[in-house]
N, C-alpha and C. Protein backbone atom coordinates (compact mmCIF):
# COMPACT_ATOMS: atom_id res chain seq x y z
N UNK A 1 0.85 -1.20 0.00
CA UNK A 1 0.00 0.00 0.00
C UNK A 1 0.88 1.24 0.00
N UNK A 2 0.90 2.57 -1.02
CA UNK A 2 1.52 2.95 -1.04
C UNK A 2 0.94 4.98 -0.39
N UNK A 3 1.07 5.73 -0.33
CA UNK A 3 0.89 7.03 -0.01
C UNK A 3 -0.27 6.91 -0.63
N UNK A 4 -0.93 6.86 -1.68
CA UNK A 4 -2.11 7.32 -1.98
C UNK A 4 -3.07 6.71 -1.55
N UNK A 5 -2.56 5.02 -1.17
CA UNK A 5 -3.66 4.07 -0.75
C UNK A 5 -3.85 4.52 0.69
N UNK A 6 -2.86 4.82 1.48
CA UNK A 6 -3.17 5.61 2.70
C UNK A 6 -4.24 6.20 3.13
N UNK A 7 -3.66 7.58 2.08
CA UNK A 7 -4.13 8.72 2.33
C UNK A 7 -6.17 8.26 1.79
N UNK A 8 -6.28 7.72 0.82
CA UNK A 8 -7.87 7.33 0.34
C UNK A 8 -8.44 6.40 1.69
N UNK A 9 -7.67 5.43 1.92
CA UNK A 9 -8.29 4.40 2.87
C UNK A 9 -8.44 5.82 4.74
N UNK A 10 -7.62 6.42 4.99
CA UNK A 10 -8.28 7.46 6.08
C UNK A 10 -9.57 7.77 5.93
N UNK A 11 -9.87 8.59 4.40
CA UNK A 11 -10.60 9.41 4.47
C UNK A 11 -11.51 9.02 3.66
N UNK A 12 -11.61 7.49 2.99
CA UNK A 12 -12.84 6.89 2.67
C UNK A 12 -13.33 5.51 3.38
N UNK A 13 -12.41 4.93 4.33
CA UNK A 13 -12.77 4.37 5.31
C UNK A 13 -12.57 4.26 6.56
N UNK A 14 -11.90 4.85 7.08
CA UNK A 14 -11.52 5.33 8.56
C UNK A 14 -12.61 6.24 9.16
N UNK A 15 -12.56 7.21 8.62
CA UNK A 15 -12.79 8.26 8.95
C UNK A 15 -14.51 8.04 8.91
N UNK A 16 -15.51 7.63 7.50
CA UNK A 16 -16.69 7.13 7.97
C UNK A 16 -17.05 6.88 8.79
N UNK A 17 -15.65 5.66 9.02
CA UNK A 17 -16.44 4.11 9.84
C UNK A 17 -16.46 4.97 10.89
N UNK A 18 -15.33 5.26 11.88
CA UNK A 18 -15.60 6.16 12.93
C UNK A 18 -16.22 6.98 13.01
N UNK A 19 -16.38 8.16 12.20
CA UNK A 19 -17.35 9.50 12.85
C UNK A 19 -18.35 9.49 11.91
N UNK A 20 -19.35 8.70 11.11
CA UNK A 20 -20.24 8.91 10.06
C UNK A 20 -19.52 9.31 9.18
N UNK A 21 -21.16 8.92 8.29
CA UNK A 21 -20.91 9.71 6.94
C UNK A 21 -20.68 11.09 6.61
N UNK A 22 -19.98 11.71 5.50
CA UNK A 22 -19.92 13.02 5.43
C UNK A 22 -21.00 13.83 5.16
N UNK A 23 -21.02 15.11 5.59
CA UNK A 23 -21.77 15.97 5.40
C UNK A 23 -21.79 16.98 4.20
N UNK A 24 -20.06 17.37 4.36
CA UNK A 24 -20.11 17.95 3.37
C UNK A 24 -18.65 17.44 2.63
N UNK A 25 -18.28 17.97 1.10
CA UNK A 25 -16.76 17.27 1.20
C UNK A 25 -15.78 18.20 1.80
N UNK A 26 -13.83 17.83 1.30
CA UNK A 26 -13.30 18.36 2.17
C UNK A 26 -13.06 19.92 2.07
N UNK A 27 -12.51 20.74 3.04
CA UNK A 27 -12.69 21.98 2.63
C UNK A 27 -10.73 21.91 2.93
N UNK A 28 -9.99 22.55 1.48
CA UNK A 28 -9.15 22.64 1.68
C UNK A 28 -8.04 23.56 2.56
N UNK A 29 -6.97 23.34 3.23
CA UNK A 29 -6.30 24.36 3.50
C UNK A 29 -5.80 25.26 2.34
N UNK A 30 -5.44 26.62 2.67
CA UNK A 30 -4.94 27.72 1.35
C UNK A 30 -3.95 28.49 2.10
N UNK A 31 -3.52 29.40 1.56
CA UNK A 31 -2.25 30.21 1.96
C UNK A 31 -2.87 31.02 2.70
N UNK A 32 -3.68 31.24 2.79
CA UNK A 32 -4.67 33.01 3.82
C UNK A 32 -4.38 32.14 4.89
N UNK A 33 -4.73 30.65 5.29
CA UNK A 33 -4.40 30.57 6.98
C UNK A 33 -2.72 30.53 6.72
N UNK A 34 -1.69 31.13 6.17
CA UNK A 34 -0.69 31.28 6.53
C UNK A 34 -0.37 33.24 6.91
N UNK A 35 -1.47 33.63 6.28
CA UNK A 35 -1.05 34.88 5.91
C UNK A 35 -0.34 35.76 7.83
N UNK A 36 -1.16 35.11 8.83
CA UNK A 36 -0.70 35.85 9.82
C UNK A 36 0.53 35.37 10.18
N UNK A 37 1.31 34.61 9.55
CA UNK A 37 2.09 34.21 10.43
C UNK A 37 3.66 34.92 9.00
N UNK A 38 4.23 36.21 9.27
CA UNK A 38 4.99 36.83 8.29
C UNK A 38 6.15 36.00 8.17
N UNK A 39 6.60 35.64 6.80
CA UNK A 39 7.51 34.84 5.68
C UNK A 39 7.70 33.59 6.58
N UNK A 40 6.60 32.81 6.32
CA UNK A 40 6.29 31.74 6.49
C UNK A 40 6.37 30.71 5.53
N UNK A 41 7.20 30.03 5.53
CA UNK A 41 7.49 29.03 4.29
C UNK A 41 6.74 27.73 3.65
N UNK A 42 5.82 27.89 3.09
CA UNK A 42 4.68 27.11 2.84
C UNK A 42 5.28 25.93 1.68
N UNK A 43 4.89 24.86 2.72
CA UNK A 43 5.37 22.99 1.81
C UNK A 43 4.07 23.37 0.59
N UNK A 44 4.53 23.34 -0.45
CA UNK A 44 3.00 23.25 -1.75
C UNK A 44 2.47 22.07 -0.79
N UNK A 45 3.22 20.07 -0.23
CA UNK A 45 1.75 19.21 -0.20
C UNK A 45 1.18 19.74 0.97
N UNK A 46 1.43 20.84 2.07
CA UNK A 46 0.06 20.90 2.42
C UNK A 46 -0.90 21.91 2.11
N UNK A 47 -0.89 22.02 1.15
CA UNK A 47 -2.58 22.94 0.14
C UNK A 47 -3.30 21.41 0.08
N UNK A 48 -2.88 20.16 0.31
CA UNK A 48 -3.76 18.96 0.12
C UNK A 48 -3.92 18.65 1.43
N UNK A 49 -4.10 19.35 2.46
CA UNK A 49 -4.66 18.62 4.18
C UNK A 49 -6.09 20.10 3.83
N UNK A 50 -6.80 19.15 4.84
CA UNK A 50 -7.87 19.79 5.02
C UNK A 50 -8.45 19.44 6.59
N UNK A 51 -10.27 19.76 5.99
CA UNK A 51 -11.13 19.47 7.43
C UNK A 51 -12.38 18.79 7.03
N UNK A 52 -12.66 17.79 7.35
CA UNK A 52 -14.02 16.99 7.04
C UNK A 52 -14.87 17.40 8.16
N UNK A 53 -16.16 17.52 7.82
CA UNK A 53 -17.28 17.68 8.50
C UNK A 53 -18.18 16.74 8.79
N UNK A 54 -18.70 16.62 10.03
CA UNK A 54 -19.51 15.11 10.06
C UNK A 54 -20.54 15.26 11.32
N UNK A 55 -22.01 14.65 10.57
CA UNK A 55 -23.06 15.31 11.41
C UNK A 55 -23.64 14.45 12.37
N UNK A 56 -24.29 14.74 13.04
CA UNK A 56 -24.74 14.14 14.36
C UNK A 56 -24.67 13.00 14.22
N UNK A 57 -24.44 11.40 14.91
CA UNK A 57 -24.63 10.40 14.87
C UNK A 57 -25.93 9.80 16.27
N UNK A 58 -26.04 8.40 15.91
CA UNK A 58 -27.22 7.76 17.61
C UNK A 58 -26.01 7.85 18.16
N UNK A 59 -24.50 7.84 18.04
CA UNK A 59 -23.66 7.45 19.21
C UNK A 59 -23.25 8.94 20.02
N UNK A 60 -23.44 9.71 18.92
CA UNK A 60 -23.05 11.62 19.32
C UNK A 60 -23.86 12.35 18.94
N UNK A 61 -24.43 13.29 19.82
CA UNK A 61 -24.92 14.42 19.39
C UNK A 61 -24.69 15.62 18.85
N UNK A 62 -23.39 15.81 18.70
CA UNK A 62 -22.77 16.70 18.37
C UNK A 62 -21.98 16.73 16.61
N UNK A 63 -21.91 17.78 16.53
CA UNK A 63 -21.49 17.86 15.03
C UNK A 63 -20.09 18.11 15.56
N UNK A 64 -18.72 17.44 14.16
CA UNK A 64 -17.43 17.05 14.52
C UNK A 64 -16.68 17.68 13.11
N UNK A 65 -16.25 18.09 13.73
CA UNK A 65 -15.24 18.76 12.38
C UNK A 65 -13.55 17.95 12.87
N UNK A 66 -12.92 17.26 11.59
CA UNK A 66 -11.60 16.68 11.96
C UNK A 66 -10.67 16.80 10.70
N UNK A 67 -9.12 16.96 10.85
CA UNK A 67 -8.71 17.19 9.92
C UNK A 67 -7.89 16.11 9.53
N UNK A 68 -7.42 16.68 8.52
CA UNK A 68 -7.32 14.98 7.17
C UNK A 68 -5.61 15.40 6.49
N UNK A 69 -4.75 14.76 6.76
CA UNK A 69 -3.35 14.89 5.89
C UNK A 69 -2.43 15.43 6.79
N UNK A 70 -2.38 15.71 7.93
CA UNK A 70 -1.19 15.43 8.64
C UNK A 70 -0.56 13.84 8.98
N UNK A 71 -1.53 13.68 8.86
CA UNK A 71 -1.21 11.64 9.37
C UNK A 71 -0.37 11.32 7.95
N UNK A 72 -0.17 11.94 6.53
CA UNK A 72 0.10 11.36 5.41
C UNK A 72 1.57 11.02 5.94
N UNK A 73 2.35 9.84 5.17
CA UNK A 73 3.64 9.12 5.27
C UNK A 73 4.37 9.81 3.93
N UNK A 74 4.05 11.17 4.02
CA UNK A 74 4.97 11.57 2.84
C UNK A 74 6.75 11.36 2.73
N UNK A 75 7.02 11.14 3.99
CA UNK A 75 8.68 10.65 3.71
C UNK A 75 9.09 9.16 4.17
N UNK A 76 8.23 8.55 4.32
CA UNK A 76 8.27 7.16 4.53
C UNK A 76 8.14 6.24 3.14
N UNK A 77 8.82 5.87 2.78
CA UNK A 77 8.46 4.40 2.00
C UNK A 77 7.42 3.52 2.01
N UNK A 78 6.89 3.45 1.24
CA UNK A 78 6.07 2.34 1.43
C UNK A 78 6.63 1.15 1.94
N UNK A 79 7.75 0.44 1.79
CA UNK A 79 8.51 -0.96 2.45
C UNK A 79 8.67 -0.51 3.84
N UNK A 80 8.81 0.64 4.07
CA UNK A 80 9.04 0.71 5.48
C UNK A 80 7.90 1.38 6.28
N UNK A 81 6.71 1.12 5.75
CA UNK A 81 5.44 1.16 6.52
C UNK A 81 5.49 0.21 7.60
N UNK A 82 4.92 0.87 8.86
CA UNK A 82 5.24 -0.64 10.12
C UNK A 82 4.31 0.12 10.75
N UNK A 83 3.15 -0.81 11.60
CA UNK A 83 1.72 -1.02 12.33
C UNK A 83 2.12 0.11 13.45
N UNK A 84 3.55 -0.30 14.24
CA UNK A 84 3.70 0.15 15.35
C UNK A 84 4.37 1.82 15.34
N UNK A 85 4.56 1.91 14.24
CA UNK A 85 5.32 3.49 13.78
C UNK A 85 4.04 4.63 13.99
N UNK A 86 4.56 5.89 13.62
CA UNK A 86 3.58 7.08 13.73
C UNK A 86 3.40 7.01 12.38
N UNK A 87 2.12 7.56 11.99
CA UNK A 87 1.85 7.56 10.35
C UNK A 87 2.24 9.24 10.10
N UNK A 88 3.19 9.65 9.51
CA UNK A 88 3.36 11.30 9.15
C UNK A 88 3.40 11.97 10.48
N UNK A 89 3.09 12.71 11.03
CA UNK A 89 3.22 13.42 12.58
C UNK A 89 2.46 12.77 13.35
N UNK A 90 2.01 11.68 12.95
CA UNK A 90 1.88 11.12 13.61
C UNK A 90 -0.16 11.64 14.81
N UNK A 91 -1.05 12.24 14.04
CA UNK A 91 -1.64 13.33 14.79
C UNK A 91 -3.15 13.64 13.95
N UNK A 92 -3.97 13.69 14.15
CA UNK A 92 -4.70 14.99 13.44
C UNK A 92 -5.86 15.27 14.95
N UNK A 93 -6.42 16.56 14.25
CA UNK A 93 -6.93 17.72 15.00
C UNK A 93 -8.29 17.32 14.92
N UNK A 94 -9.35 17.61 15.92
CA UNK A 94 -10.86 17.79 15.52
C UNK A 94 -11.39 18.69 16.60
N UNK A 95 -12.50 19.06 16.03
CA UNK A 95 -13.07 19.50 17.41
C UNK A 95 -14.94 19.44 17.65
N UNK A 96 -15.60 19.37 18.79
CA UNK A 96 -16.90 18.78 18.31
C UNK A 96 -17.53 20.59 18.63
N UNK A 97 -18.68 21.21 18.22
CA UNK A 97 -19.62 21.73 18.55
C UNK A 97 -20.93 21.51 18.56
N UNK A 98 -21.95 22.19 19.04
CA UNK A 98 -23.38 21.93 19.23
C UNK A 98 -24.01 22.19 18.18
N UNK A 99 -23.78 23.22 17.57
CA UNK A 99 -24.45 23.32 15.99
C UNK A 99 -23.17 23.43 14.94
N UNK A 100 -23.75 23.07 13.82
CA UNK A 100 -22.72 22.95 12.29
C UNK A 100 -22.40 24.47 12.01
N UNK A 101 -20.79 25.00 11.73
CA UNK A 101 -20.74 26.61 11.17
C UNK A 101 -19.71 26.14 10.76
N UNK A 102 -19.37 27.29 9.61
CA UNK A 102 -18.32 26.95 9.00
C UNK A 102 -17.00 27.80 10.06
N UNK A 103 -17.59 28.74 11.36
CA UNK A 103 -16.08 28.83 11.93
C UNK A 103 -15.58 27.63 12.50
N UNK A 104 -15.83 26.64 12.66
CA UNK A 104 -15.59 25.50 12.91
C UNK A 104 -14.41 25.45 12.06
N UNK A 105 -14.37 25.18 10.78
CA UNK A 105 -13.97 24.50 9.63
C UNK A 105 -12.94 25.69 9.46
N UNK A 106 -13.21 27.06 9.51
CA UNK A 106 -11.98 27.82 9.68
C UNK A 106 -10.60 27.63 10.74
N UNK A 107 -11.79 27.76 12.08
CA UNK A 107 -10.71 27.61 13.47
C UNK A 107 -9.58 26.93 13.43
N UNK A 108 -10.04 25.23 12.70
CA UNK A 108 -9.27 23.75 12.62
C UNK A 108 -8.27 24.02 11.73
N UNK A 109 -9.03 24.70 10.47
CA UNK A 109 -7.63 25.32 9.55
C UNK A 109 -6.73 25.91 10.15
N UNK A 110 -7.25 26.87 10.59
CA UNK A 110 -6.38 27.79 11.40
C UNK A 110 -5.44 27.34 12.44
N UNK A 111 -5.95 26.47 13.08
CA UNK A 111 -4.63 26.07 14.29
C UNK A 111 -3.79 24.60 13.43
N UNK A 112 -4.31 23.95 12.42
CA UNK A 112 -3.37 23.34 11.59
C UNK A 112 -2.43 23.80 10.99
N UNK A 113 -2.76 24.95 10.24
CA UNK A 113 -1.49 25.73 9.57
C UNK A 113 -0.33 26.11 10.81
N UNK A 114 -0.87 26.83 12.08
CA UNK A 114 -0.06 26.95 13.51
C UNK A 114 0.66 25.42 13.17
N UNK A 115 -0.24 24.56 13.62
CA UNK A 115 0.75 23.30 13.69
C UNK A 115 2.26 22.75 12.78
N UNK A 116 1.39 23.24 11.46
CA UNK A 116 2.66 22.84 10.69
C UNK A 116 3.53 23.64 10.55
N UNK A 117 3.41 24.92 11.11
CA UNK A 117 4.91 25.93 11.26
C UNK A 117 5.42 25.64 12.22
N UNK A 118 4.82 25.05 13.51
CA UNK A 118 5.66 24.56 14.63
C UNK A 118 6.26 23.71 14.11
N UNK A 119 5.75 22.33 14.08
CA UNK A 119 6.20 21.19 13.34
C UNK A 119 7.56 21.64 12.82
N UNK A 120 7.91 22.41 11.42
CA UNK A 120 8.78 23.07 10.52
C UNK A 120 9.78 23.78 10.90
N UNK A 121 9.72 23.96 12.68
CA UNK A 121 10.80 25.06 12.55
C UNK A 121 10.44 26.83 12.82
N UNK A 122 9.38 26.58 12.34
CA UNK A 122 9.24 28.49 11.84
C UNK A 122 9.24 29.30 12.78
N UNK A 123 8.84 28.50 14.44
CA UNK A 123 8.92 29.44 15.33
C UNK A 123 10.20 28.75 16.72
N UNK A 124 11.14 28.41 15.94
CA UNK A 124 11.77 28.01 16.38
C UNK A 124 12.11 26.59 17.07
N UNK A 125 12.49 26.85 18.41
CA UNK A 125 12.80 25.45 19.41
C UNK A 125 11.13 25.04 19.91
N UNK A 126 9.93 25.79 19.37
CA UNK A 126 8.83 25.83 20.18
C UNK A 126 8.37 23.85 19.13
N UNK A 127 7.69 23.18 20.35
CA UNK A 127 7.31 22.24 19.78
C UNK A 127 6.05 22.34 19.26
N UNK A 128 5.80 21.02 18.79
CA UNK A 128 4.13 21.18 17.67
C UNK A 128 3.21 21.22 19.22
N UNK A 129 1.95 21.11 18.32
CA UNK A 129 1.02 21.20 19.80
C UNK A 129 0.57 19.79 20.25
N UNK A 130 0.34 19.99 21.76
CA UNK A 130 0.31 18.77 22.44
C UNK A 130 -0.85 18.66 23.37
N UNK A 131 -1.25 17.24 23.44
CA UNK A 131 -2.54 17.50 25.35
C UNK A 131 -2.23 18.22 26.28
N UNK A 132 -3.24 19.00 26.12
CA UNK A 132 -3.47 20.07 27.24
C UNK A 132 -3.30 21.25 26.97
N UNK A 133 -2.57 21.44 26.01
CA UNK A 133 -2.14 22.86 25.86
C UNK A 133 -2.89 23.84 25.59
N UNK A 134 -3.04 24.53 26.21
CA UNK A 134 -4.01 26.08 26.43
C UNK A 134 -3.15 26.97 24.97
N UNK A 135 -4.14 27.75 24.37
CA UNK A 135 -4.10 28.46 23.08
C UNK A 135 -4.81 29.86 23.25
N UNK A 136 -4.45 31.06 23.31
CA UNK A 136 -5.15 32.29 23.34
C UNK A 136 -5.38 32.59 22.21
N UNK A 137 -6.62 32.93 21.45
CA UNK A 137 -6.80 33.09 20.26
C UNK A 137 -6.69 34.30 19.51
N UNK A 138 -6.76 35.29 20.21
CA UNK A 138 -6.62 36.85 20.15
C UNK A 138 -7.83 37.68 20.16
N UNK A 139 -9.10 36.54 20.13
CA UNK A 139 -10.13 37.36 20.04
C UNK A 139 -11.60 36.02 20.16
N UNK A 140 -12.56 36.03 19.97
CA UNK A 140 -13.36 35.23 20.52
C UNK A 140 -13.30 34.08 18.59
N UNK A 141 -13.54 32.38 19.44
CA UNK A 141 -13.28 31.48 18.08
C UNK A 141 -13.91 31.90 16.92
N UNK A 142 -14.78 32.44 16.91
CA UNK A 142 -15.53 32.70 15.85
C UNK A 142 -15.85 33.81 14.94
N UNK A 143 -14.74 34.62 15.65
CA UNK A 143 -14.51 35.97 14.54
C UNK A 143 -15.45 37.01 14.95
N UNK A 144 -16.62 36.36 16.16
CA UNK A 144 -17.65 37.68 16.15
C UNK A 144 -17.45 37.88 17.63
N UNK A 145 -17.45 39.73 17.60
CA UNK A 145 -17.91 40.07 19.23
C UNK A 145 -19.10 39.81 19.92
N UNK A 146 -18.76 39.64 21.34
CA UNK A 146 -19.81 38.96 21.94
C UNK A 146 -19.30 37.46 22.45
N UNK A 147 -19.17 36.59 21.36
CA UNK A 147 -18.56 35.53 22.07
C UNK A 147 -17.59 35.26 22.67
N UNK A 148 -17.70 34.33 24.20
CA UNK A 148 -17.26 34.54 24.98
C UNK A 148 -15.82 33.78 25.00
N UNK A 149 -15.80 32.91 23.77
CA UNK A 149 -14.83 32.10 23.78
C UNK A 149 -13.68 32.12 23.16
N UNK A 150 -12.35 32.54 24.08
CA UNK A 150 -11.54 32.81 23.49
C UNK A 150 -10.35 32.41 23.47
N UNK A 151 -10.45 30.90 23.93
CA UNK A 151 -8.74 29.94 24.31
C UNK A 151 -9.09 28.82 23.95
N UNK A 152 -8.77 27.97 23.75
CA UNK A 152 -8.67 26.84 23.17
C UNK A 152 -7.67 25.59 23.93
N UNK A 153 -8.10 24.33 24.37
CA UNK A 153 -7.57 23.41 25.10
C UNK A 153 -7.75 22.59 24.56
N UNK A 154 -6.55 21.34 24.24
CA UNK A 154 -6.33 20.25 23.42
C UNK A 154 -6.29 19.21 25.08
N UNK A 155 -7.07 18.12 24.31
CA UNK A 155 -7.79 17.11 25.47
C UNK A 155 -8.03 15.99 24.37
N UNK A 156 -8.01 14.98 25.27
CA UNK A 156 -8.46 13.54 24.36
C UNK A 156 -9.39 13.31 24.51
N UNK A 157 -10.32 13.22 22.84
CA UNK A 157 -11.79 12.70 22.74
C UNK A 157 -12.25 12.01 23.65
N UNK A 158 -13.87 12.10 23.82
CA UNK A 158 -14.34 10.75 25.09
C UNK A 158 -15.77 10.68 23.89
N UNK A 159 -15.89 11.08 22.70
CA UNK A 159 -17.05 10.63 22.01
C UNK A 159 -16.83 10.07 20.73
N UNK A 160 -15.60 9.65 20.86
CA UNK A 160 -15.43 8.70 19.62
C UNK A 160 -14.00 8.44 20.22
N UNK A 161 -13.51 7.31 18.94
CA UNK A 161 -11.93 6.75 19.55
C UNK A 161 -11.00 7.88 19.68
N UNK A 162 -9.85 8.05 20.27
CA UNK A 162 -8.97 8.55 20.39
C UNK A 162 -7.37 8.96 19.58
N UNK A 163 -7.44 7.39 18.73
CA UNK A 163 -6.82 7.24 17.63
C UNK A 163 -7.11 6.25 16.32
N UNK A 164 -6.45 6.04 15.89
CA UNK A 164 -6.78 5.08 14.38
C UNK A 164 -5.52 4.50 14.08
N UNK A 165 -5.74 3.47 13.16
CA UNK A 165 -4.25 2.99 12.52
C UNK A 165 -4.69 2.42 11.36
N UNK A 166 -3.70 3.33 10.96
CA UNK A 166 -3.17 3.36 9.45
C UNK A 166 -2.28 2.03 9.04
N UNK A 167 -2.52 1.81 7.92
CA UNK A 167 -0.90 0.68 7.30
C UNK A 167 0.70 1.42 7.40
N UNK A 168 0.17 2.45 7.34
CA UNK A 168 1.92 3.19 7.72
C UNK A 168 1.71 3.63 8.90
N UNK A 169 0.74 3.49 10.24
CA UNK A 169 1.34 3.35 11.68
C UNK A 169 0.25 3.93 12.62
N UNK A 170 0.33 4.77 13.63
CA UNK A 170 -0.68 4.86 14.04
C UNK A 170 -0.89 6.05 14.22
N UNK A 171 -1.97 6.47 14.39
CA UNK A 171 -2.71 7.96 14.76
C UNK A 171 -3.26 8.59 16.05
N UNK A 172 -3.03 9.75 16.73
CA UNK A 172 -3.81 9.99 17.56
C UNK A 172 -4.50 11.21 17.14
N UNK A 173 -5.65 11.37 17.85
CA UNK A 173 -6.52 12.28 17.58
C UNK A 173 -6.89 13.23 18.94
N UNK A 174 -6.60 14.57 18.93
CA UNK A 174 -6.49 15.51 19.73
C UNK A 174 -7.61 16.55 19.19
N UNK A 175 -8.11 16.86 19.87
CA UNK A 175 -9.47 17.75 20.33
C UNK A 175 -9.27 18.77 20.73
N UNK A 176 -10.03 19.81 20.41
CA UNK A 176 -10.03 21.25 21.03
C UNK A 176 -11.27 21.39 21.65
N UNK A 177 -11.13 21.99 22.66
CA UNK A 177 -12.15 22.45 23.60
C UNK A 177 -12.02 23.93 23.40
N UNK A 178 -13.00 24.89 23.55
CA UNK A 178 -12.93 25.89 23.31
C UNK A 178 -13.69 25.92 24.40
N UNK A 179 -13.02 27.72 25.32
CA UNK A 179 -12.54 28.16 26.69
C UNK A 179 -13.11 29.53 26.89
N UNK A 180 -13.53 30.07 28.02
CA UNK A 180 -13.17 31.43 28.26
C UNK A 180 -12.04 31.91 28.50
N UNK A 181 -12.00 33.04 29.13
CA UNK A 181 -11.09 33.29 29.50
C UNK A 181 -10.52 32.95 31.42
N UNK A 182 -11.97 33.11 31.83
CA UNK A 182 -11.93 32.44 33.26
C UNK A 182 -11.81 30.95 33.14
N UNK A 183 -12.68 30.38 32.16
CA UNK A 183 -12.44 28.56 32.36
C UNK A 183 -10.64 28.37 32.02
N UNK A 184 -10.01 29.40 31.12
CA UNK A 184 -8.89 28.61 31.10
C UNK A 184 -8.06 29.18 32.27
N UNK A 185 -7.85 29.93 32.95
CA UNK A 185 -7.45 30.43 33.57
C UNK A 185 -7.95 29.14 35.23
N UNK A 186 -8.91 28.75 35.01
CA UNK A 186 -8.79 27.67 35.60
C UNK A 186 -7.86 26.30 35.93
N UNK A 187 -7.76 26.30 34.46
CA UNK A 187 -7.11 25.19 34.23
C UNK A 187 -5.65 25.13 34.27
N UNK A 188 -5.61 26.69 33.80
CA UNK A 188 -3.92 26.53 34.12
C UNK A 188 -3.62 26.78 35.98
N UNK A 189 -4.55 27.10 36.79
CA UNK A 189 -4.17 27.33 38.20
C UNK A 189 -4.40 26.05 38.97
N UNK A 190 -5.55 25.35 38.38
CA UNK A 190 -5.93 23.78 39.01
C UNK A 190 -6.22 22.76 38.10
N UNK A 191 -5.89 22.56 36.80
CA UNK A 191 -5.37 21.62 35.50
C UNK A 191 -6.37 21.19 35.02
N UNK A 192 -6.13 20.45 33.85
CA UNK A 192 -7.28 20.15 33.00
C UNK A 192 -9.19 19.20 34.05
N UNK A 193 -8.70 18.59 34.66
CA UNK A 193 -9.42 17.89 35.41
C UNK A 193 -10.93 18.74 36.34
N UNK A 194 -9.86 19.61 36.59
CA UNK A 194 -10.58 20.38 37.09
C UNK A 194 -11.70 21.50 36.55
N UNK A 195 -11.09 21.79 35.13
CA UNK A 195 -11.75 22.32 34.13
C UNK A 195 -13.03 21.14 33.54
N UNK A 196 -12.47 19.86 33.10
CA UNK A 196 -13.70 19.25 32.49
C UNK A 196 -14.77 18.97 33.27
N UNK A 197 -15.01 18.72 34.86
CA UNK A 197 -15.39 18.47 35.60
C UNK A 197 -16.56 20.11 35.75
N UNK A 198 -15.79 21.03 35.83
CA UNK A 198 -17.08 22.21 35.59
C UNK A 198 -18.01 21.81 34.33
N UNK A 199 -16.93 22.25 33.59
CA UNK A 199 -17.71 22.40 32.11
C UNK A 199 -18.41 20.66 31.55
N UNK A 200 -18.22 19.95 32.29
CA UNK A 200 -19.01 18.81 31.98
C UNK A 200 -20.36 19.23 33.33
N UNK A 201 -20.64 19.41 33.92
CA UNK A 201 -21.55 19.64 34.46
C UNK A 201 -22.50 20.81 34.69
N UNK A 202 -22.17 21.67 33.58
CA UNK A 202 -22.97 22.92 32.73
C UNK A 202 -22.99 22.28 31.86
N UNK A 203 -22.63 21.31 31.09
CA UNK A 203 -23.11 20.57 29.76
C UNK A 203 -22.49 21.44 28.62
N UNK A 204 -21.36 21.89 28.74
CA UNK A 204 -20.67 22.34 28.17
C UNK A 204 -19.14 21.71 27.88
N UNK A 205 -19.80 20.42 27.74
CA UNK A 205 -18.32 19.71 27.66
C UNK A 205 -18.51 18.03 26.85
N UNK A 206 -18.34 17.60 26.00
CA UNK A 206 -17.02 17.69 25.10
C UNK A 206 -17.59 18.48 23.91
N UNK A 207 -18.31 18.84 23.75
CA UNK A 207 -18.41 19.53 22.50
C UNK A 207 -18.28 21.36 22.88
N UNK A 208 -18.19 22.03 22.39
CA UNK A 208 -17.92 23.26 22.71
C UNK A 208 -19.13 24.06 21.80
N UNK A 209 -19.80 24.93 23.10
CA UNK A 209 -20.97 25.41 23.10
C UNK A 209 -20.46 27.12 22.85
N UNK A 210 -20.66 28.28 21.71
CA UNK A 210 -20.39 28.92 22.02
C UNK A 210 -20.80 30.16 22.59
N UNK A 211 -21.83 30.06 23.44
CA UNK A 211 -22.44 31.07 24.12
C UNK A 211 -23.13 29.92 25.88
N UNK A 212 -21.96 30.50 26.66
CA UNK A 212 -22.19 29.32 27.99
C UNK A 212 -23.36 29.37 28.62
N UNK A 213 -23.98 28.56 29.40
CA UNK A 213 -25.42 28.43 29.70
C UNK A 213 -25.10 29.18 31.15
């Protein structure tokens, strides 16, 4: 199986089987989510990662946006595909909300392109992003004033699997929670635990609600 059989078998059977059928197809990454980040050195293959959209299931209520082509084995060989290896970074991103928008499908872009300049170098010794890590966004997720949500926390799914495996190795799948500014400020003074434990009991938790009850 070689890179392309990969990359088709994720995102025409992985990715189904786990989170449903699609909703809509993929929406590609482009150079505008590079534009904030000045002389930023853009790989042409990732204009081919994106974000799939996927709508309520009986197992979830929530609509799931996840992204597609960081996991690719672009410098791996096909002969040296192995079960127990990372497939490409080894990673991809999702995040769930309560209703379908396309800032969803922006946001995910948006902190992917972040990812792959970490990944690259671009901001130095700083590593890619990891569980737990708190994200200030500069302004509320969704581009509009008013909403209250404006940080972002990477946590491992609890409404679908956590990872996948690929023929070139395995995958994990990291989640964004989207934060106030008091919930994260929580979390960084008394840690993630302590955060899901609120916001799971306002029902504001795993999917990210953006106006809090």
């Amino acid at each position: 199986m070689d890179l392309e059989s990969v990359w088709a078998h994720r995102e025409e059977v992985i990715y189904p089987e786990t989170f449903g059928g699609f909703s809509r197809g993929i929406f590609p990454l482009s150079q505008t989510y590079f534009q904030p980040f000045p002389n930023a050195e853009i790989d042409p293959r990732w204009m081919h990662y994106g974000v799939f959209e996927f709508a309520p299931t009986e197992k979830r209520e929530s609509w799931l946006y996840v992204t597609s082509g960081h996991s690719n084995p672009w410098d791996t060989p096909p002969d040296e595909y192995r079960p127990d290896a990372t497939s490409g970074a080894g990673v991809e991103f999702s995040i769930e909300t309560r209703e379908n928008g396309d800032w969803a499908i922006r946001f995910l872009l948006r902190m992917l392109a972040f990812d792959l300049l970490l990944s690259s170098g671009h901001f130095g010794d700083k590593p890619p992003l990891g569980l737990h890590d708190r994200i200030p966004l500069g302004g509320p997720v969704d581009g509009n004033a008013g909403t209250p949500v404006t940080h972002v926390i990477l946590h491992t799914p609890e409404s679908y699997p956590n990872s996948f495996q690929l023929p070139s190795g395995k995958v994990e799948i990291l989640q964004f929670i989207g934060v106030t500014d008091e919930e994260c400020d929580l979390a960084r003074s008394d840690g993630f635990d302590a955060l899901r434990a609120k916001l799971l009991s306002e029902g504001n938790f795993p999917a990210t609600d953006l106006h809090r009850r």
